[in-house]
C-alpha atoms as a PDB file:
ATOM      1  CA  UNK A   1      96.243 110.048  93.388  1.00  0.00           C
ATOM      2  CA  UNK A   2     100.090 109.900  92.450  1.00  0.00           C
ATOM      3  CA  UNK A   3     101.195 109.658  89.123  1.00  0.00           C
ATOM      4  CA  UNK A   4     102.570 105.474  90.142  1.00  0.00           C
ATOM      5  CA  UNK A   5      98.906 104.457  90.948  1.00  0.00           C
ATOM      6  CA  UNK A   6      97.667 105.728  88.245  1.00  0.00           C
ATOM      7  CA  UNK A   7      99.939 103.973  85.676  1.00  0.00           C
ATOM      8  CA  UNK A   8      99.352 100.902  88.212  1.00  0.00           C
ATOM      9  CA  UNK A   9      95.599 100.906  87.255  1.00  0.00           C
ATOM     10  CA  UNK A  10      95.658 101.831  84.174  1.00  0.00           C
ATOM     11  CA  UNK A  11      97.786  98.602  83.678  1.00  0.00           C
ATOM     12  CA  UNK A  12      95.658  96.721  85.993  1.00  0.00           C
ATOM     13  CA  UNK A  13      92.325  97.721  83.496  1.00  0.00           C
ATOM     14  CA  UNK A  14      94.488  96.990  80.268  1.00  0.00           C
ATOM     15  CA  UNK A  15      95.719  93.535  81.749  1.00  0.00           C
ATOM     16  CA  UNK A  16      91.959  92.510  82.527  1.00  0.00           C
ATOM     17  CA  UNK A  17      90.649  94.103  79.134  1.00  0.00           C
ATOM     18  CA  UNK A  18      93.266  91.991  77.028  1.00  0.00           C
ATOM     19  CA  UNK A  19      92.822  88.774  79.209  1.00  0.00           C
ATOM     20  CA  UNK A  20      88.661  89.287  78.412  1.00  0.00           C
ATOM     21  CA  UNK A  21      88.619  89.853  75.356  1.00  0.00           C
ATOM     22  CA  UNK A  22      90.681  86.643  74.356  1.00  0.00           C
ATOM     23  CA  UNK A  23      88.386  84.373  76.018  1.00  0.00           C
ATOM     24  CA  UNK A  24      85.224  86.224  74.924  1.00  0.00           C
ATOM     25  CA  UNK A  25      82.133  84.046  73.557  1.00  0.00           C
ATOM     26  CA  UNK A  26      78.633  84.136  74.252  1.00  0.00           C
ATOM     27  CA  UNK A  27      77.455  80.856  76.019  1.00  0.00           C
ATOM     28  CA  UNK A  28      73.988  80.790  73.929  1.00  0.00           C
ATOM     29  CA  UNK A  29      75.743  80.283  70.334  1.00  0.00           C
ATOM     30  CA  UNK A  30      78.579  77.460  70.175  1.00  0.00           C
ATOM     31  CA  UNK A  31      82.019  78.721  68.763  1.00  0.00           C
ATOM     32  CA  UNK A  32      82.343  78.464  65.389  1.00  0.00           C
ATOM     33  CA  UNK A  33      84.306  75.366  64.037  1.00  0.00           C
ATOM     34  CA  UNK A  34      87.278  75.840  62.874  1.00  0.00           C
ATOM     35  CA  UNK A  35      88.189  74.569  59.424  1.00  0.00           C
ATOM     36  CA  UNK A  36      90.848  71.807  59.082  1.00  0.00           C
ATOM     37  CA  UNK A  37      94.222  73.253  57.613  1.00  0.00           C
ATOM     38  CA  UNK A  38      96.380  70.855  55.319  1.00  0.00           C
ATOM     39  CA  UNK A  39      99.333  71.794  56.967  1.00  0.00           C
ATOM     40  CA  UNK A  40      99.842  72.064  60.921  1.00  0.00           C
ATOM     41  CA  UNK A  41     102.940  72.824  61.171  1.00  0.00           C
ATOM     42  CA  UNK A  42     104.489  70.937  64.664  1.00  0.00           C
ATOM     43  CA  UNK A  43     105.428  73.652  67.515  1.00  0.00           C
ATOM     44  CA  UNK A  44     109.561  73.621  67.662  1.00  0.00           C
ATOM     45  CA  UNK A  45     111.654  73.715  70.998  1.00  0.00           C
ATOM     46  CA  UNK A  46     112.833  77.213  70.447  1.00  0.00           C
ATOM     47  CA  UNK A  47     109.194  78.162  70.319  1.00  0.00           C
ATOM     48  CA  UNK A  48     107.919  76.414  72.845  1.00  0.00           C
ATOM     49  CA  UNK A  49     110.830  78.043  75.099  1.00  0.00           C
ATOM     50  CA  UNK A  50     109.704  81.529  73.882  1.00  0.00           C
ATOM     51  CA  UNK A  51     106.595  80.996  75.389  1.00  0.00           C
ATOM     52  CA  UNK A  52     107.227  79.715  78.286  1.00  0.00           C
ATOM     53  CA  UNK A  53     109.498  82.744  79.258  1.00  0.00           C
ATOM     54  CA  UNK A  54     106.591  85.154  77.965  1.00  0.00           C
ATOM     55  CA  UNK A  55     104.143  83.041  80.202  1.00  0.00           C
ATOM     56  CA  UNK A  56     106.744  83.575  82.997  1.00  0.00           C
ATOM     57  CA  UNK A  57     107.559  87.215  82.747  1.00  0.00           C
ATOM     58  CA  UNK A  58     103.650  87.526  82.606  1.00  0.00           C
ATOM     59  CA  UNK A  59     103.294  85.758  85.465  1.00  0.00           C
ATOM     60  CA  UNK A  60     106.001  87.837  87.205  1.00  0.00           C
ATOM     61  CA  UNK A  61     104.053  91.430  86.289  1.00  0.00           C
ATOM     62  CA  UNK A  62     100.772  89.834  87.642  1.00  0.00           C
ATOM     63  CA  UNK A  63     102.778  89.412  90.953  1.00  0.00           C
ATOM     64  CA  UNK A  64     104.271  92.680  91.250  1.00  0.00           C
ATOM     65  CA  UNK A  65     101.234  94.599  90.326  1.00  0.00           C
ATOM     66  CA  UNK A  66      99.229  92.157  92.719  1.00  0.00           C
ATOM     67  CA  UNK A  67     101.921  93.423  95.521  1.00  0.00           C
ATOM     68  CA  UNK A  68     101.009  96.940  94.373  1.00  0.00           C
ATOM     69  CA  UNK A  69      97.312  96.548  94.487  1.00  0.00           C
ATOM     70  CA  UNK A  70      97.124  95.352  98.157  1.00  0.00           C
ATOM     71  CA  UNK A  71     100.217  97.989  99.294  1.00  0.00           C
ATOM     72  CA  UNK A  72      97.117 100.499  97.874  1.00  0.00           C
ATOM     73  CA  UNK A  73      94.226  98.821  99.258  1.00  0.00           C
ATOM     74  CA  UNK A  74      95.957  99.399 102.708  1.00  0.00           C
ATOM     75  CA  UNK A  75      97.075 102.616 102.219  1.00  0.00           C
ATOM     76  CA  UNK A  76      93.507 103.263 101.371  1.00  0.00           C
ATOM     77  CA  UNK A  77      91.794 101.995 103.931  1.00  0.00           C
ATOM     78  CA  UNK A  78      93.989 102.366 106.675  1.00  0.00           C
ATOM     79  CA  UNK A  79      95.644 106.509 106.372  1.00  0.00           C
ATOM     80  CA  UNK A  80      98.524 106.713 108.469  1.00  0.00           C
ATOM     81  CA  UNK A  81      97.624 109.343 110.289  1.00  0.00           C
ATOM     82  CA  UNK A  82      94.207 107.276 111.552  1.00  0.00           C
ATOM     83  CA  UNK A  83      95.657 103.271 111.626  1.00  0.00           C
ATOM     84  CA  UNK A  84      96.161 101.742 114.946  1.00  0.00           C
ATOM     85  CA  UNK A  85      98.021  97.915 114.830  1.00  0.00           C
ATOM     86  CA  UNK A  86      97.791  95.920 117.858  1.00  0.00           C
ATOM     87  CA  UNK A  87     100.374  92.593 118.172  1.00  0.00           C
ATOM     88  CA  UNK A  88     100.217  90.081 120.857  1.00  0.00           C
ATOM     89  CA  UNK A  89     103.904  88.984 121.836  1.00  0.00           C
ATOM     90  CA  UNK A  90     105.175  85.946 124.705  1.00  0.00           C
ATOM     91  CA  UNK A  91     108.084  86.513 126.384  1.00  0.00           C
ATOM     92  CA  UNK A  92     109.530  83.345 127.610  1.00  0.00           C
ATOM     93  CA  UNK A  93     105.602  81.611 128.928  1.00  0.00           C
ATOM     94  CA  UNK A  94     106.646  78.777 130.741  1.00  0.00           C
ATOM     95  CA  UNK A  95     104.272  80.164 133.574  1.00  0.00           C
ATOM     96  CA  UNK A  96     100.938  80.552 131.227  1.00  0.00           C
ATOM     97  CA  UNK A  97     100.169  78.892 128.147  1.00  0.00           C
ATOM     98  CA  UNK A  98      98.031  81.025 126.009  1.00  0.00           C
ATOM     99  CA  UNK A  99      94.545  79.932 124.964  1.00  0.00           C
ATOM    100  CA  UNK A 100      92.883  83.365 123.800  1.00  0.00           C
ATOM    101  CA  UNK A 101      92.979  86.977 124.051  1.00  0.00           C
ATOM    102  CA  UNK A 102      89.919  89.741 123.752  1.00  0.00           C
ATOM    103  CA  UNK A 103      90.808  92.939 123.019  1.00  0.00           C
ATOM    104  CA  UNK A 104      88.289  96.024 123.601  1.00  0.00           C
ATOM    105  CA  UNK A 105      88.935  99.728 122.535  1.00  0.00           C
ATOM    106  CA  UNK A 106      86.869 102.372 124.378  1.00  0.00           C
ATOM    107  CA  UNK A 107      84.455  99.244 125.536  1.00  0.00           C
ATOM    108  CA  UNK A 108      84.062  98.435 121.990  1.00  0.00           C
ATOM    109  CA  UNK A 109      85.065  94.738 120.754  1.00  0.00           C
ATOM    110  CA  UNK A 110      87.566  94.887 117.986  1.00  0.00           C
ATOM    111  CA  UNK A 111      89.653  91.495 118.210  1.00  0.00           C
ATOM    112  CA  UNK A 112      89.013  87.799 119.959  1.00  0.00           C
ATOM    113  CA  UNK A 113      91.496  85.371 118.967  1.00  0.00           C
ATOM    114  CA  UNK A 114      91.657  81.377 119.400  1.00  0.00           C
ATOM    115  CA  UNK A 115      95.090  80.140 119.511  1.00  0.00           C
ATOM    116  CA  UNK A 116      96.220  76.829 118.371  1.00  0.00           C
ATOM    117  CA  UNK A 117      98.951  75.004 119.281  1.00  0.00           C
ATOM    118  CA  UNK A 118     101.110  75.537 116.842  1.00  0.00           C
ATOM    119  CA  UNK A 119     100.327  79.287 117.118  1.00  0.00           C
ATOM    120  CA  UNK A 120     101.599  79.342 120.359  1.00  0.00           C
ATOM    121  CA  UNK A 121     104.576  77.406 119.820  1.00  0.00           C
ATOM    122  CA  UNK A 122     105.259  80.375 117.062  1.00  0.00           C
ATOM    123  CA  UNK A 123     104.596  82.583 119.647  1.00  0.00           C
ATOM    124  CA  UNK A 124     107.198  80.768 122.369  1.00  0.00           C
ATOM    125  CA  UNK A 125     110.071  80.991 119.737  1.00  0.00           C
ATOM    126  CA  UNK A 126     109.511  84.555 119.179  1.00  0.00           C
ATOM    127  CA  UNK A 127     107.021  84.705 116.739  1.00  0.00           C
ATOM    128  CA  UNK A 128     104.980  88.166 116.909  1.00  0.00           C
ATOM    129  CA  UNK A 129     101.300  87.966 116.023  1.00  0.00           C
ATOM    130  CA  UNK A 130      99.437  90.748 114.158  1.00  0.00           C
ATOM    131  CA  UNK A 131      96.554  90.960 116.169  1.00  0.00           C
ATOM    132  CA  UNK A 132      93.988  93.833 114.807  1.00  0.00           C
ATOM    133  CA  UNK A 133      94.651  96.701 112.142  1.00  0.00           C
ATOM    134  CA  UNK A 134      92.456  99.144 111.934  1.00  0.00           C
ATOM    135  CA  UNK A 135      91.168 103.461 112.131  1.00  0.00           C
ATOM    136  CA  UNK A 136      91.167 105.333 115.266  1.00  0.00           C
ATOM    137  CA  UNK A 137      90.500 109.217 115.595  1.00  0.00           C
ATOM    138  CA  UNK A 138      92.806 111.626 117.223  1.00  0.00           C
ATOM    139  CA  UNK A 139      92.392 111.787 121.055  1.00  0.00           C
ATOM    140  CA  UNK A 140      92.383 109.735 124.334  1.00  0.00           C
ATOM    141  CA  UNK A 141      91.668 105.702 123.697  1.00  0.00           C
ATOM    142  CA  UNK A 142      91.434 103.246 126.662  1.00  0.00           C
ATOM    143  CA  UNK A 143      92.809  99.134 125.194  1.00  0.00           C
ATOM    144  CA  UNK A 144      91.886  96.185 127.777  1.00  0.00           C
ATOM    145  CA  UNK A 145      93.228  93.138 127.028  1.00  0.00           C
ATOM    146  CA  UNK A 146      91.247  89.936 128.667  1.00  0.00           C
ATOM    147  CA  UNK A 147      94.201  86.785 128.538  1.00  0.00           C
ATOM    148  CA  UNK A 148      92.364  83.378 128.873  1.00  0.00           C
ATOM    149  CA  UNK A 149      94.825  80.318 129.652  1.00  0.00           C
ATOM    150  CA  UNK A 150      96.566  77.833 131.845  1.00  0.00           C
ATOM    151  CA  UNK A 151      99.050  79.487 134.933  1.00  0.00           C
ATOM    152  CA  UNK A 152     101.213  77.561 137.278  1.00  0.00           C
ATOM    153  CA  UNK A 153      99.961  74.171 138.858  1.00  0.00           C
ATOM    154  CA  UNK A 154      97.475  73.935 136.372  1.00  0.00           C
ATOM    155  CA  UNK A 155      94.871  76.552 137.426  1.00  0.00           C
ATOM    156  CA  UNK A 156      93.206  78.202 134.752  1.00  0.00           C
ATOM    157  CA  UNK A 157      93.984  82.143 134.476  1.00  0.00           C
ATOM    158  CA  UNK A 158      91.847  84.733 133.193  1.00  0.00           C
ATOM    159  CA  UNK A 159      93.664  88.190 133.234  1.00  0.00           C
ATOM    160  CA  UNK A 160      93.211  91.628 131.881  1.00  0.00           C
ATOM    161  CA  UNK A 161      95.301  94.789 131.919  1.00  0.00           C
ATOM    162  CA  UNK A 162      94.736  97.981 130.785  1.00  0.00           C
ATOM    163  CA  UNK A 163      96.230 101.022 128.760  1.00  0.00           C
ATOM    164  CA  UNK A 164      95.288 104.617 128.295  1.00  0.00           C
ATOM    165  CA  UNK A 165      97.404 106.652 125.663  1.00  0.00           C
ATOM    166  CA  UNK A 166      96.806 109.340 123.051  1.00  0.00           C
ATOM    167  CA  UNK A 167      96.200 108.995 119.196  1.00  0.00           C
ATOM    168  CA  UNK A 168      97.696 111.733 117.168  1.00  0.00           C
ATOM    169  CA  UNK A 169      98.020 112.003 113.294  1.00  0.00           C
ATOM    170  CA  UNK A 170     100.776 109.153 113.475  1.00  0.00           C
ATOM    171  CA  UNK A 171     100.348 105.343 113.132  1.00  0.00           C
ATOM    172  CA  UNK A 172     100.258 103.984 116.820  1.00  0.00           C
ATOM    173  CA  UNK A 173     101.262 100.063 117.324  1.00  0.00           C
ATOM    174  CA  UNK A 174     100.573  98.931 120.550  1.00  0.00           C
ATOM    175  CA  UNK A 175     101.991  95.302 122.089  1.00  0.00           C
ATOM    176  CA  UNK A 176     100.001  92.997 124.238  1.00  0.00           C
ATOM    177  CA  UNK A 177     102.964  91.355 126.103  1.00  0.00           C
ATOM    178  CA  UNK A 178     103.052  88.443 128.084  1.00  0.00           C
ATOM    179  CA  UNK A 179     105.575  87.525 130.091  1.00  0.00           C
ATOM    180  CA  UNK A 180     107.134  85.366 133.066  1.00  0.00           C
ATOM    181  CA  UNK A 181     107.511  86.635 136.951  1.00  0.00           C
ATOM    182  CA  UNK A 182     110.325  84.529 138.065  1.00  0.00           C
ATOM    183  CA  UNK A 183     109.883  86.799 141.330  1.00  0.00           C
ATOM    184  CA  UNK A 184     105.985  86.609 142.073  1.00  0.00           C
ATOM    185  CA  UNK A 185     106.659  83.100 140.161  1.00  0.00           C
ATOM    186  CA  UNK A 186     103.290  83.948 138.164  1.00  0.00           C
ATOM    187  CA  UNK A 187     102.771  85.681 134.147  1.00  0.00           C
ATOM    188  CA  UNK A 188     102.054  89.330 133.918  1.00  0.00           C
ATOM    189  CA  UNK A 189     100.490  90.889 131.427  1.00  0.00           C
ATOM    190  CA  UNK A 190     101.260  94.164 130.174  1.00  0.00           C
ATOM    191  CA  UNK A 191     100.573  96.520 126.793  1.00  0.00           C
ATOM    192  CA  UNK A 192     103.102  98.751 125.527  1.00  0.00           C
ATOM    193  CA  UNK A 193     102.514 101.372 123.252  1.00  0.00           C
ATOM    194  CA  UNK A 194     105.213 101.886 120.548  1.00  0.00           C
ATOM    195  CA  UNK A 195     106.191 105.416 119.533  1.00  0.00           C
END
């Protein structure tokens, strides 16, 4: 583990420590009261402002290490040299509009997506979905992609296409494309794998 993850945590446990032990009580006894002072003295502006910027530059940390945490969770869980990320892209789709896709890798079901509306509209003005993340060992791996929607003159289409390629020790991302025929005036469906 590198020396920056190791600071990380060891903030992250020192954070959660402090924040525990201020708000520690047992739940069986009541806290004690607390005796009336003669003189409260009233909170000034100046004050006030003080700790609002401490609250803020708290709340900043507890962002950034947040960012950190899950940029170490997926490093983690998903090594380079094993991740595979598939993304599901429309090019133009005037000629299908996209209801679902089912994806299988090596006849083994690893994504089946629903699309709304307003996901496909994203998807229309360019929008790029990330579709599956996940591990894959080194070798030969076989995608098919099943594409469930409505084609030209209303007929409902249910497509699939296929890909063979090679996992090495890099990251593979792979791109389930749709797009328009204007010469067979029908989709096609195609998956490209990126190097």
């Amino acid at each position: 583990m590198s020396k920056s993850y190791r600071k990380l945590i060891f903030t992250l446990m020192m954070f959660c420590s402090a924040c525990s032990a201020s708000s520690a009580w047992s739940f069986d006894e009541p806290p004690a009261p607390v005796a009336p002072t003669a003189a409260i003295t009233p909170a000034t502006p100046a004050k006030i402002e003080a700790l609002d910027e401490r609250i803020q530059d708290i709340k900043s940390d507890v962002i950034k290490l947040n960012r950190d945490l899950l940029v170490l969770e997926e490093e983690l869980l998903f090594p380079a040299n094993t991740q595979v990320v598939l993304f599901v892209s429309l090019d133009v789709g005037k000629m299908f509009e996209l209801d679902s896709v089912q994806v299988k890798i090596d006849d083994k079901l690893i994504a089946n997506y629903l699309y709304t509306p307003l996901e496909v509209q994203a998807l229309h003005r360019g929008g790029v979905q990330r579709l599956y993340l996940g591990n894959l060992r080194a070798g030969e791996h076989e995608i098919v992609a099943f594409f469930t929607g409505g084609g030209p003159h209303a007929r409902d289409y249910k497509r699939a296409t296929t890909v063979k390629f090679t996992k090495d020790t890099q990251a593979k991302f792979v791109e389930l494309r749709i797009r328009d025929s204007q010469a067979k005036l029908q989709p096609e469906f195609d998956v490209k794998v990126w190097q």
